[in-house]
PDB file of N, CA and C in Angstrom:
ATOM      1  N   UNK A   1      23.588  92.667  93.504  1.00  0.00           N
ATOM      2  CA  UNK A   1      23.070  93.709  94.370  1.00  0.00           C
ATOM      3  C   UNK A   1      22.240  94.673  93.538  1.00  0.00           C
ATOM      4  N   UNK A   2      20.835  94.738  94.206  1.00  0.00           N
ATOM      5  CA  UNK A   2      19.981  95.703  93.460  1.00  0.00           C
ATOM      6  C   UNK A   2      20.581  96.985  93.303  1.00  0.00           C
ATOM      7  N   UNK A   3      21.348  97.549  94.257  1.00  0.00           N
ATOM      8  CA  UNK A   3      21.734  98.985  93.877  1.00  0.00           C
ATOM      9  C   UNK A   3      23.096  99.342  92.829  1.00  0.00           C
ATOM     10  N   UNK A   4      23.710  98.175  92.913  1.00  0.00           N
ATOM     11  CA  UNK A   4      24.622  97.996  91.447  1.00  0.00           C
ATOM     12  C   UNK A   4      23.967  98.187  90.120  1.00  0.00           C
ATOM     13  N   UNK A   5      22.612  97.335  89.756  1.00  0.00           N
ATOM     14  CA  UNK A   5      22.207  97.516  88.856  1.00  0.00           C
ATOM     15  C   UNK A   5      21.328  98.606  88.607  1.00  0.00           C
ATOM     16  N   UNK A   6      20.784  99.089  89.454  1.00  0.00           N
ATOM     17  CA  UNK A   6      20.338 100.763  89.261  1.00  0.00           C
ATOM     18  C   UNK A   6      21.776 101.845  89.063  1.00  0.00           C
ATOM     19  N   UNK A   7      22.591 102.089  89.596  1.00  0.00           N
ATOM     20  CA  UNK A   7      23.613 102.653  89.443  1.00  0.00           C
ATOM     21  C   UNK A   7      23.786 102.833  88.080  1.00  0.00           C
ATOM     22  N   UNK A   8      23.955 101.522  87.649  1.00  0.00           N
ATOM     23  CA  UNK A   8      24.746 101.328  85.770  1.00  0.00           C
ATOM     24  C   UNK A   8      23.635 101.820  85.155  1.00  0.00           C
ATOM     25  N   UNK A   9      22.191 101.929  85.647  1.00  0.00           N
ATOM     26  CA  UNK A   9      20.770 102.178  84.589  1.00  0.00           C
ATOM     27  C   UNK A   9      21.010 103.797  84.644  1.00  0.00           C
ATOM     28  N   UNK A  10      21.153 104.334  85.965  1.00  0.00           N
ATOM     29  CA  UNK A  10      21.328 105.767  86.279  1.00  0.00           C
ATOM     30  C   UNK A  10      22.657 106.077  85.537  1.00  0.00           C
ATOM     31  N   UNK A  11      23.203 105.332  85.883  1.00  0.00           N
ATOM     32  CA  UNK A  11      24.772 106.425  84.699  1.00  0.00           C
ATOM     33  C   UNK A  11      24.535 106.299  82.982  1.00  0.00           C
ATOM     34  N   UNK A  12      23.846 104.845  82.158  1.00  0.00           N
ATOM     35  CA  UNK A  12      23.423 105.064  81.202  1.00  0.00           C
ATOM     36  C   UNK A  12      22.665 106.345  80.627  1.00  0.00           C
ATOM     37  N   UNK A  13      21.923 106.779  81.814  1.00  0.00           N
ATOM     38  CA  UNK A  13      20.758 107.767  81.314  1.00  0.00           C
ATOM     39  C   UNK A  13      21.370 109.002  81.434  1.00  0.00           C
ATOM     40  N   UNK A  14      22.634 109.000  82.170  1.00  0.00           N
ATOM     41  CA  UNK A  14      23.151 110.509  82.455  1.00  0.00           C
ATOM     42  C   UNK A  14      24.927 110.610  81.903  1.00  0.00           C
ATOM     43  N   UNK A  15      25.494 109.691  81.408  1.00  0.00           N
ATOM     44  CA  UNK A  15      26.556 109.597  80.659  1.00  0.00           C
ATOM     45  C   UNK A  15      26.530 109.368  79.199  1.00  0.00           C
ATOM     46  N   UNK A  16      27.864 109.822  78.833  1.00  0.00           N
ATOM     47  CA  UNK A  16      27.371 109.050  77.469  1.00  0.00           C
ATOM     48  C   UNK A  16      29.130 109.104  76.746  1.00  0.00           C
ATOM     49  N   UNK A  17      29.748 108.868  75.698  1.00  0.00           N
ATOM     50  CA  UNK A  17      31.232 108.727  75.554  1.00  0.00           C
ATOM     51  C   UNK A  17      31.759 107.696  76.048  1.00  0.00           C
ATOM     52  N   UNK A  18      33.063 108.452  75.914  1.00  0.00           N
ATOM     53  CA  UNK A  18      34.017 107.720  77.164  1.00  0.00           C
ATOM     54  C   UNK A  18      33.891 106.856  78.088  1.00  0.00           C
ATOM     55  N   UNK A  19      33.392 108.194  79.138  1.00  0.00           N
ATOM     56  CA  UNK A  19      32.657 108.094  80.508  1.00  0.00           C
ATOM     57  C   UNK A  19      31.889 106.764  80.325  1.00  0.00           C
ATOM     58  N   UNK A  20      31.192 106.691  79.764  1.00  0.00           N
ATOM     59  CA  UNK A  20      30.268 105.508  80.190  1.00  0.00           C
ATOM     60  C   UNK A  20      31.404 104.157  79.180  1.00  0.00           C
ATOM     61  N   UNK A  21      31.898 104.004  78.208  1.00  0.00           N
ATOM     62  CA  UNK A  21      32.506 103.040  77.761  1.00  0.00           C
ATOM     63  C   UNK A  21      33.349 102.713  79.257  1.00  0.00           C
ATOM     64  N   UNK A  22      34.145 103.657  79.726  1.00  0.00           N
ATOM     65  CA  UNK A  22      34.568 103.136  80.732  1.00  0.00           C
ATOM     66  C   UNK A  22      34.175 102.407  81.899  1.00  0.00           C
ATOM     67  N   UNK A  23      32.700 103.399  82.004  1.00  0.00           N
ATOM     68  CA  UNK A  23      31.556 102.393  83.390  1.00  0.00           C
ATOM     69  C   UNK A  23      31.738 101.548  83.384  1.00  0.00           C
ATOM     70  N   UNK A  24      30.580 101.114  81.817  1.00  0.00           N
ATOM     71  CA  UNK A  24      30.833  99.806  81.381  1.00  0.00           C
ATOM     72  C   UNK A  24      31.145  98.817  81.232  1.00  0.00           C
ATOM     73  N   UNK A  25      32.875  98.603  80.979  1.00  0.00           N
ATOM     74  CA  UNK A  25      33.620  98.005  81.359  1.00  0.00           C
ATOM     75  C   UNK A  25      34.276  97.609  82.858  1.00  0.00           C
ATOM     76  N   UNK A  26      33.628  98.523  83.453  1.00  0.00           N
ATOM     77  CA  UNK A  26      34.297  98.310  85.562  1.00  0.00           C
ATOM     78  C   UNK A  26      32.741  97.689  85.473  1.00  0.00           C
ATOM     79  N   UNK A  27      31.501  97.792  85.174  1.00  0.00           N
ATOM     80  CA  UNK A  27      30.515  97.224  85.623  1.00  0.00           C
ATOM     81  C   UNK A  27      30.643  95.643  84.963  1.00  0.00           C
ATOM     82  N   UNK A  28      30.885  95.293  84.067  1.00  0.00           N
ATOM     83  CA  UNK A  28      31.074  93.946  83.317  1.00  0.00           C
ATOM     84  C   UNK A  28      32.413  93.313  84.639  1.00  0.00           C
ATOM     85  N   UNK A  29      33.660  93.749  84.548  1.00  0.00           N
ATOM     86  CA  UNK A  29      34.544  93.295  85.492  1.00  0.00           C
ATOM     87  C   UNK A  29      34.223  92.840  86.920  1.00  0.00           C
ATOM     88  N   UNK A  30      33.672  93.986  87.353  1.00  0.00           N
ATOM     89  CA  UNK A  30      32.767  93.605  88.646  1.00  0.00           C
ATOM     90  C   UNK A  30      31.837  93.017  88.718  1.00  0.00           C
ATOM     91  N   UNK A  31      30.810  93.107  87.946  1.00  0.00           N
ATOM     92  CA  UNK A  31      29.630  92.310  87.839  1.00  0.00           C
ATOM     93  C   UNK A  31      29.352  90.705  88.207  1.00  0.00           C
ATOM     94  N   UNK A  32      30.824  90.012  87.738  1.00  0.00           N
ATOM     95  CA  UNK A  32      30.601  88.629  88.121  1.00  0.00           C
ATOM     96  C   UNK A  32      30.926  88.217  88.869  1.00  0.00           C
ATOM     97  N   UNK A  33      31.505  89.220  90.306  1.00  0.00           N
ATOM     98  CA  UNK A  33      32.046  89.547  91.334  1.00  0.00           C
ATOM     99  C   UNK A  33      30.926  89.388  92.703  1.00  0.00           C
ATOM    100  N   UNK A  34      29.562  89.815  92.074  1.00  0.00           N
ATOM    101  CA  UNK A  34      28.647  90.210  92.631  1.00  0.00           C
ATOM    102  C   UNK A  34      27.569  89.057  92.977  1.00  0.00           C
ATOM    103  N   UNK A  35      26.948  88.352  93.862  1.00  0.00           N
ATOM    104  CA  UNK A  35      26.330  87.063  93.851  1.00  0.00           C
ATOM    105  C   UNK A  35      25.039  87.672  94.268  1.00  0.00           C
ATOM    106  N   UNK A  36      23.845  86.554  93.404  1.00  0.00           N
ATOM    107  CA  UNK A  36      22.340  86.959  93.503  1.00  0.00           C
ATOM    108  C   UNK A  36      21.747  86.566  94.344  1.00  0.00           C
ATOM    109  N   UNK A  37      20.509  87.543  94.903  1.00  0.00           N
ATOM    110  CA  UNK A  37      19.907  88.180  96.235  1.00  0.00           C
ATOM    111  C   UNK A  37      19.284  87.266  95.851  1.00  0.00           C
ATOM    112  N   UNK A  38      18.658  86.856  97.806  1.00  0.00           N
ATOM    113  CA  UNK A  38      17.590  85.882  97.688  1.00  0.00           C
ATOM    114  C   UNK A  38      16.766  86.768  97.612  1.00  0.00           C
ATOM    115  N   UNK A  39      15.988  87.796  97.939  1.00  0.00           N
ATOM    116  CA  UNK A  39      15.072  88.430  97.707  1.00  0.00           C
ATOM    117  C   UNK A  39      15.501  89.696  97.562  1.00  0.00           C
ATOM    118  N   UNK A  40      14.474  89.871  96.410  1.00  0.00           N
ATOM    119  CA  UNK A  40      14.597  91.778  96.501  1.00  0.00           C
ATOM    120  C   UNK A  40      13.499  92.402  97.291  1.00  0.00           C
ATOM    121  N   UNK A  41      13.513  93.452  98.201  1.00  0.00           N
ATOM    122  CA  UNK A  41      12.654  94.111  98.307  1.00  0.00           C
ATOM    123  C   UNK A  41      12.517  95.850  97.772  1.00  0.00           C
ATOM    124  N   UNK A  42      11.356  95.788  96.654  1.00  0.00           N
ATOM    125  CA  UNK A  42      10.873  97.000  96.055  1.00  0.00           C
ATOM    126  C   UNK A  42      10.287  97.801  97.081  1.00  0.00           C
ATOM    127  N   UNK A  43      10.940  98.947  96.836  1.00  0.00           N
ATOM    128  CA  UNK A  43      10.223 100.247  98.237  1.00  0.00           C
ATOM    129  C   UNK A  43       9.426 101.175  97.106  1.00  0.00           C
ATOM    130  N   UNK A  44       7.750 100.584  97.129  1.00  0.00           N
ATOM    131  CA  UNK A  44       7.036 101.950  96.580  1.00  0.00           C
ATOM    132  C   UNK A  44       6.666 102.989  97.330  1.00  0.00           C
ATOM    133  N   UNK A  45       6.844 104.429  96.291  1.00  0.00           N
ATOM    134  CA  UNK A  45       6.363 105.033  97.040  1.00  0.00           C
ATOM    135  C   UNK A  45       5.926 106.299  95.915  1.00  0.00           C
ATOM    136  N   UNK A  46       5.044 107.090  95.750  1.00  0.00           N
ATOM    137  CA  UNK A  46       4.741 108.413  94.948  1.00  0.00           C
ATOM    138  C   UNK A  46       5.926 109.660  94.737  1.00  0.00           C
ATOM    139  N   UNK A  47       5.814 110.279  93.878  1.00  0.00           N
ATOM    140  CA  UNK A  47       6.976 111.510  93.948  1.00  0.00           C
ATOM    141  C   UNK A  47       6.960 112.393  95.124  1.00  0.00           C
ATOM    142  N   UNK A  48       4.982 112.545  95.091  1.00  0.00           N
ATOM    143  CA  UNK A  48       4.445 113.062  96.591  1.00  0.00           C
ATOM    144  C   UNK A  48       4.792 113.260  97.714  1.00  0.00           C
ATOM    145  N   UNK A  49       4.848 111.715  98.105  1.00  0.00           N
ATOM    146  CA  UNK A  49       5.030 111.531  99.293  1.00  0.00           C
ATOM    147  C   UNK A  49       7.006 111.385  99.570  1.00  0.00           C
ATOM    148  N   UNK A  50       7.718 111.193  98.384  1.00  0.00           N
ATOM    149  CA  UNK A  50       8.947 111.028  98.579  1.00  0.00           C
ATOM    150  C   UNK A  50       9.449 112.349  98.776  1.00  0.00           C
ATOM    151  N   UNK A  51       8.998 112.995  98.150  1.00  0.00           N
ATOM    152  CA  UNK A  51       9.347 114.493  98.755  1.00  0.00           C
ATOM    153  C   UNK A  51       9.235 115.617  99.962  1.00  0.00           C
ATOM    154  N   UNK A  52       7.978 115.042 100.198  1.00  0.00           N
ATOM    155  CA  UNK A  52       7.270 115.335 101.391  1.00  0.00           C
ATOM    156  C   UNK A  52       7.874 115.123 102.418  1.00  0.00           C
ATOM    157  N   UNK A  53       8.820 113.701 102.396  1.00  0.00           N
ATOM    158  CA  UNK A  53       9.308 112.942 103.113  1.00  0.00           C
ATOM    159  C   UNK A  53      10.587 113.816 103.404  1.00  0.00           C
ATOM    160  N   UNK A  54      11.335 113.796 101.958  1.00  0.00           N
ATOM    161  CA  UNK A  54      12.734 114.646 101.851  1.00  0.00           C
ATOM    162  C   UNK A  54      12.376 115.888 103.038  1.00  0.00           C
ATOM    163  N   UNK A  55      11.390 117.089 102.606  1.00  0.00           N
ATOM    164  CA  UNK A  55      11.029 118.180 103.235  1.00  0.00           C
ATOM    165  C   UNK A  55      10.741 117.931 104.790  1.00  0.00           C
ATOM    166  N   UNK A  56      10.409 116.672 105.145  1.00  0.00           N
ATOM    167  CA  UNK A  56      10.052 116.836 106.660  1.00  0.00           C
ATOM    168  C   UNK A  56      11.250 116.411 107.278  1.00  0.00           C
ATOM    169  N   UNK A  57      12.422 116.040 106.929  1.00  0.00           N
ATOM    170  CA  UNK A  57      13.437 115.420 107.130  1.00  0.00           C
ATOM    171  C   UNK A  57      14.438 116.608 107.538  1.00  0.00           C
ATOM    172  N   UNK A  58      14.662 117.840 106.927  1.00  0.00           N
ATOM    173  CA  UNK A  58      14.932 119.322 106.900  1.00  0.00           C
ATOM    174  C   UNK A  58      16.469 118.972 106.597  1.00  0.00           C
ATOM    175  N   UNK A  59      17.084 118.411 106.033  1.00  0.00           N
ATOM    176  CA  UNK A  59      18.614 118.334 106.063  1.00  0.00           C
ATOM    177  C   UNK A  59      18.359 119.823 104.748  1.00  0.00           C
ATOM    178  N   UNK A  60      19.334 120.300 105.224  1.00  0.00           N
ATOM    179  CA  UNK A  60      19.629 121.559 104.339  1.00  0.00           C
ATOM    180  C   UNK A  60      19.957 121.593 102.713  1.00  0.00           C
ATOM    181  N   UNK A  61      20.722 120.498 102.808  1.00  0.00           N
ATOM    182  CA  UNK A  61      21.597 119.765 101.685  1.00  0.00           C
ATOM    183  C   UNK A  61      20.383 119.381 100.485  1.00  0.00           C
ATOM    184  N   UNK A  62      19.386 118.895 101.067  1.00  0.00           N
ATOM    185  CA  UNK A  62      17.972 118.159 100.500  1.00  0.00           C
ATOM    186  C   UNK A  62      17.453 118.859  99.849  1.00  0.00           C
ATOM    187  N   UNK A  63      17.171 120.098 100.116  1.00  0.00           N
ATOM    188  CA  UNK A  63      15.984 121.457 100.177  1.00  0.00           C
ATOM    189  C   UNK A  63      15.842 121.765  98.764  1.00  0.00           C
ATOM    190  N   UNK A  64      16.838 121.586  98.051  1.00  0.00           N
ATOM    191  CA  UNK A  64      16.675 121.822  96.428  1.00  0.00           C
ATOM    192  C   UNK A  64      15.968 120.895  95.968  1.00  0.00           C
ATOM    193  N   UNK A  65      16.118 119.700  95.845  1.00  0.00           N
ATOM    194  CA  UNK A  65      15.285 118.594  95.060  1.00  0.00           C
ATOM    195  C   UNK A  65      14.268 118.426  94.754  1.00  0.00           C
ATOM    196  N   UNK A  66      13.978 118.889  93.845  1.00  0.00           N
ATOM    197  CA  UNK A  66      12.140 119.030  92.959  1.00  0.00           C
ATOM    198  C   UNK A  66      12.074 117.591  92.669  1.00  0.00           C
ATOM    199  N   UNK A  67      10.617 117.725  92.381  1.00  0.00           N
ATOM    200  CA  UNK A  67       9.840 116.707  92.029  1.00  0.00           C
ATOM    201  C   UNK A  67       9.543 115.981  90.529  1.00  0.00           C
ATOM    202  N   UNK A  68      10.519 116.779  89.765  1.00  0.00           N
ATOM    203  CA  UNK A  68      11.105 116.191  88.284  1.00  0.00           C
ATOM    204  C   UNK A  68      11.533 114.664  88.792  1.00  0.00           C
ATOM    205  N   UNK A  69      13.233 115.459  89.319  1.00  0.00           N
ATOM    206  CA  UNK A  69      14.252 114.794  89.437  1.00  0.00           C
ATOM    207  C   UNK A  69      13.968 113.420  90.135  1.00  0.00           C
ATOM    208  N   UNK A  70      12.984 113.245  91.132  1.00  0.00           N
ATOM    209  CA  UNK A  70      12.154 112.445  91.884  1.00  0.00           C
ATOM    210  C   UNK A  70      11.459 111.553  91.046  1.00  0.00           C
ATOM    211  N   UNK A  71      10.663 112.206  90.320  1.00  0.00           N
ATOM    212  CA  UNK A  71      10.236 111.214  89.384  1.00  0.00           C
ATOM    213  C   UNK A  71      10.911 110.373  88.063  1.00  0.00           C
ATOM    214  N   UNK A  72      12.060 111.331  87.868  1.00  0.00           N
ATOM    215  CA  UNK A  72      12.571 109.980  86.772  1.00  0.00           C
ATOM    216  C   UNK A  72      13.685 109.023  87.724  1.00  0.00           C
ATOM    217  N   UNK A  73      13.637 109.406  88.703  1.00  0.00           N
ATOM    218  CA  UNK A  73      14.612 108.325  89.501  1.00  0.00           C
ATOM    219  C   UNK A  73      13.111 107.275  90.164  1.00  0.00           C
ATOM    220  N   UNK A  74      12.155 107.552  90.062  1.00  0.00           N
ATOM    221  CA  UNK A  74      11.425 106.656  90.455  1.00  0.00           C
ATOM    222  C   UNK A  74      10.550 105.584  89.377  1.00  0.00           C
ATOM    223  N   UNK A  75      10.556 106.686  88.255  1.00  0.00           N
ATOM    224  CA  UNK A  75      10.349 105.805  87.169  1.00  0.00           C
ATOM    225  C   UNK A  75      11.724 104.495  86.844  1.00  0.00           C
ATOM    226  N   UNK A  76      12.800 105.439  87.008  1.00  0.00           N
ATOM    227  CA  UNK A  76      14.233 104.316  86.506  1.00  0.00           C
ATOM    228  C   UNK A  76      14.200 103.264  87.540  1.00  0.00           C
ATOM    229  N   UNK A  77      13.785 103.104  89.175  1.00  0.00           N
ATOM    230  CA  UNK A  77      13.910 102.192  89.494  1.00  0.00           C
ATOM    231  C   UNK A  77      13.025 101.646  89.598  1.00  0.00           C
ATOM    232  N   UNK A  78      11.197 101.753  88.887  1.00  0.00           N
ATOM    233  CA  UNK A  78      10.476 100.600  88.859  1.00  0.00           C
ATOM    234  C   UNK A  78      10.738 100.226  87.642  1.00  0.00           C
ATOM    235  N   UNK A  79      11.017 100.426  86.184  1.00  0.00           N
ATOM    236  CA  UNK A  79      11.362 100.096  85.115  1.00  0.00           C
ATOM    237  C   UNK A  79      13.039  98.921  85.522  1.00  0.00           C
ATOM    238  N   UNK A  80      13.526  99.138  86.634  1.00  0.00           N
ATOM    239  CA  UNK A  80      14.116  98.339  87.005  1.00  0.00           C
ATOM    240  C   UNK A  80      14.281  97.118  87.778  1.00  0.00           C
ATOM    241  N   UNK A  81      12.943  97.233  88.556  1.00  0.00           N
ATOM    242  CA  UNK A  81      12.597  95.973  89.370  1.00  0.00           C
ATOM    243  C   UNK A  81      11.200  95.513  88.417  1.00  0.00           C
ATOM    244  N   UNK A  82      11.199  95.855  87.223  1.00  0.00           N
ATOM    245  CA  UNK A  82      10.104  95.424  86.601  1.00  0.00           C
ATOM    246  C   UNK A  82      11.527  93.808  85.892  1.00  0.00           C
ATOM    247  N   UNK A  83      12.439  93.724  86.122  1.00  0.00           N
ATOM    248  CA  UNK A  83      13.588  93.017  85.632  1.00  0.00           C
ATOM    249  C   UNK A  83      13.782  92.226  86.401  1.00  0.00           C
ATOM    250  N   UNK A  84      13.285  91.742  87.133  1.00  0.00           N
ATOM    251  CA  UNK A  84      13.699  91.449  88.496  1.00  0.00           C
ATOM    252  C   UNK A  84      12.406  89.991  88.402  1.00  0.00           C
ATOM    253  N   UNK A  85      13.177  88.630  88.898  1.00  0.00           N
ATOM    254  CA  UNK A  85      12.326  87.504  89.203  1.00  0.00           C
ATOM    255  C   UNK A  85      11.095  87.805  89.690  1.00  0.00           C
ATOM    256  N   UNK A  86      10.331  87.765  89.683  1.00  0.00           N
ATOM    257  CA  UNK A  86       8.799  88.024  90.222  1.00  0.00           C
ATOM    258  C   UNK A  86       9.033  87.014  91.471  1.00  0.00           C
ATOM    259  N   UNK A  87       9.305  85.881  91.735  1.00  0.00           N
ATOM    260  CA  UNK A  87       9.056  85.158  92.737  1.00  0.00           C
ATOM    261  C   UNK A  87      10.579  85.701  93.851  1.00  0.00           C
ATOM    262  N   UNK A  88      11.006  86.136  93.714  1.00  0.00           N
ATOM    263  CA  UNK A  88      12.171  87.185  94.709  1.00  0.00           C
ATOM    264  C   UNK A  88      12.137  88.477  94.718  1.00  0.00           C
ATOM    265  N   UNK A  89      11.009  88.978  94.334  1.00  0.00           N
ATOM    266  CA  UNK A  89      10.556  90.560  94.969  1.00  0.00           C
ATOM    267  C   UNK A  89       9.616  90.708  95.561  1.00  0.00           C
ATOM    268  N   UNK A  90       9.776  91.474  96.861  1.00  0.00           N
ATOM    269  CA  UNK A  90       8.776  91.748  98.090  1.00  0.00           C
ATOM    270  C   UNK A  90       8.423  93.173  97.583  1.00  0.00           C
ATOM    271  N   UNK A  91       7.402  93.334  97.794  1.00  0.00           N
ATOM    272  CA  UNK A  91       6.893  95.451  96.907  1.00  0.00           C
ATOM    273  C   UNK A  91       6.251  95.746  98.706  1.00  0.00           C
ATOM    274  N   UNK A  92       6.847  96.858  98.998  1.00  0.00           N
ATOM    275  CA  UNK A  92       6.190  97.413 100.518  1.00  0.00           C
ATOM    276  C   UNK A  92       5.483  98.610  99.868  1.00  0.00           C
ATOM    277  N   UNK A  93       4.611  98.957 100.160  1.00  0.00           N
ATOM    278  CA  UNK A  93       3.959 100.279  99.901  1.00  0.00           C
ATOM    279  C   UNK A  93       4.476 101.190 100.862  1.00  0.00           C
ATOM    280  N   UNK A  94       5.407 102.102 100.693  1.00  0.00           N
ATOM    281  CA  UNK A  94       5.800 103.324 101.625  1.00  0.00           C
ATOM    282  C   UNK A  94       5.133 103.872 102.768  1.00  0.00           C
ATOM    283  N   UNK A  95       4.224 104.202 101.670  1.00  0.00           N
ATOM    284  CA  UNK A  95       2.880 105.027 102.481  1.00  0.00           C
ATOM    285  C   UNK A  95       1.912 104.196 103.704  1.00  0.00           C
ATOM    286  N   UNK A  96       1.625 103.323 103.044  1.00  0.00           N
ATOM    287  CA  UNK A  96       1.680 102.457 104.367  1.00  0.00           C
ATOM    288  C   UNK A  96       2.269 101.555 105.734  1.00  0.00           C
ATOM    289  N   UNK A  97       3.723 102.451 105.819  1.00  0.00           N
ATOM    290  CA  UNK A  97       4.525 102.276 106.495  1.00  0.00           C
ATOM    291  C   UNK A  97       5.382 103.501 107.252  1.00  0.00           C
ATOM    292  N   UNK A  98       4.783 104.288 108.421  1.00  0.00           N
ATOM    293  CA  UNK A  98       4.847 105.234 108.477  1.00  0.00           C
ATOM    294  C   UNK A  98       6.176 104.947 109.770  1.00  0.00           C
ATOM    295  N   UNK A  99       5.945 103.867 109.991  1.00  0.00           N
ATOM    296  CA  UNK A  99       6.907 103.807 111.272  1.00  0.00           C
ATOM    297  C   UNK A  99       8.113 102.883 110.395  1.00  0.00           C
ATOM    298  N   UNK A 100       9.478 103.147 110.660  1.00  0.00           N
ATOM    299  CA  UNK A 100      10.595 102.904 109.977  1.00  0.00           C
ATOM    300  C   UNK A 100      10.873 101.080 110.642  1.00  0.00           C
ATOM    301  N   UNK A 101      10.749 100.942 111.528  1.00  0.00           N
ATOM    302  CA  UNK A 101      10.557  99.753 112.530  1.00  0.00           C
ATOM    303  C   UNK A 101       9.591  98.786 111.748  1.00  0.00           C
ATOM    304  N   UNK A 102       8.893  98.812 111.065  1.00  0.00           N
ATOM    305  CA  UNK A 102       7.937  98.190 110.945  1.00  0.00           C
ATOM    306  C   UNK A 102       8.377  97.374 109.455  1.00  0.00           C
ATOM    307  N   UNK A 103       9.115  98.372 108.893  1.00  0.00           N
ATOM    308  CA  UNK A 103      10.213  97.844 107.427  1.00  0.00           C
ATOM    309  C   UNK A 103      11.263  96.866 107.839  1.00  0.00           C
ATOM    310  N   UNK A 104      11.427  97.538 108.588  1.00  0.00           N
ATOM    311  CA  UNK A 104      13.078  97.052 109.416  1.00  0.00           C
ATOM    312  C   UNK A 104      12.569  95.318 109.830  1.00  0.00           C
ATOM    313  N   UNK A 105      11.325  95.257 110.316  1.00  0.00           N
ATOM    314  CA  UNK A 105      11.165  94.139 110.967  1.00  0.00           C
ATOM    315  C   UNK A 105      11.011  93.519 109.851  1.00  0.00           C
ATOM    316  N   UNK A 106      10.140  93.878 109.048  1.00  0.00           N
ATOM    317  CA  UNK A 106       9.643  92.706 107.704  1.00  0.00           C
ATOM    318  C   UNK A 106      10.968  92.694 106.837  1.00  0.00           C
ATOM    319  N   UNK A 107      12.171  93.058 106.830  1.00  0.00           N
ATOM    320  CA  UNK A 107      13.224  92.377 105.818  1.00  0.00           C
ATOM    321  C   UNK A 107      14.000  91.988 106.737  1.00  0.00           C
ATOM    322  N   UNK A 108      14.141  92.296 107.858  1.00  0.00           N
ATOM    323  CA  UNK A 108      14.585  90.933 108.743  1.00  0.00           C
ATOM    324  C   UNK A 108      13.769  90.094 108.778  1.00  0.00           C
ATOM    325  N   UNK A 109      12.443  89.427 109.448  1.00  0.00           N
ATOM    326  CA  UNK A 109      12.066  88.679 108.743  1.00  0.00           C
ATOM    327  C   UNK A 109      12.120  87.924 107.525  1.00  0.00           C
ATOM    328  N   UNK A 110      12.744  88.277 106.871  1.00  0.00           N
ATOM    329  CA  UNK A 110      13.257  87.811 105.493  1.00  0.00           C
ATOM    330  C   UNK A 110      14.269  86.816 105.703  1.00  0.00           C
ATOM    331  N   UNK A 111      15.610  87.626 106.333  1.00  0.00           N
ATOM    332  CA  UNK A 111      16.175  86.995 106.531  1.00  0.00           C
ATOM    333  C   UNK A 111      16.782  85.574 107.249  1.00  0.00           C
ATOM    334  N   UNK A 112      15.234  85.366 108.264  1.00  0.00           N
ATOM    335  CA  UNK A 112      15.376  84.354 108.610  1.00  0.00           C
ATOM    336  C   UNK A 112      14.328  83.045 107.701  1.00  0.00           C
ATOM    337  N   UNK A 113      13.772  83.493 106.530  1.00  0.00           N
ATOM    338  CA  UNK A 113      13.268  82.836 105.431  1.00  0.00           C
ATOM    339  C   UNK A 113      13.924  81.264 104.928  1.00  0.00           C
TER     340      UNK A 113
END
């Protein structure tokens, strides 16, 4: 599962000790637990527009999140699907997908692949 292996990339970059010897070890245990995707699909999108997005969304909770923090989580997960089989990743351009339906349809579609 793609979001397993971002998880362990995100706690590398923000743990360190213990803490992460321990990850570590629950991510190795689990890991072979975990069976590989027929396809990945990569969601691009700019810090820009991901924020923009956050802000038009208005959850209260959101309202802090600058556009740092945005960008190294967007750098960590294309540096992470840069890992990833080339012939089992689908890349959607965000921005050109303004209606949520229109995602929804193309990875179902997938699934009947």
């Amino acid at each position: 599962d793609f979001s397993f292996v971002t998880d362990r990339l995100y706690c590398e970059r923000r743990t360190a000790g213990l803490a992460l010897a321990a990850y570590s070890r629950l991510f190795d245990l689990v890991s072979n637990e975990i069976s590989t995707a027929s396809y990945y699909v990569v969601l691009n999108a700019s810090t820009d527009w991901i924020v923009a997005n956050v802000r038009r969304r208005g959850r209260q909770e959101e309202q802090h999140i600058d556009a740092g923090g945005i960008t190294d989580l967007v750098e960590l997960l294309r540096a992470t699907a840069r890992t990833l089989p080339p012939s089992k990743v689908i890349e959607v351009d965000m921005a050109r997908h303004t209606d949520p339906t229109s995602i929804v349809s193309l990875i179902g579609g997938l699934a009947s692949c």
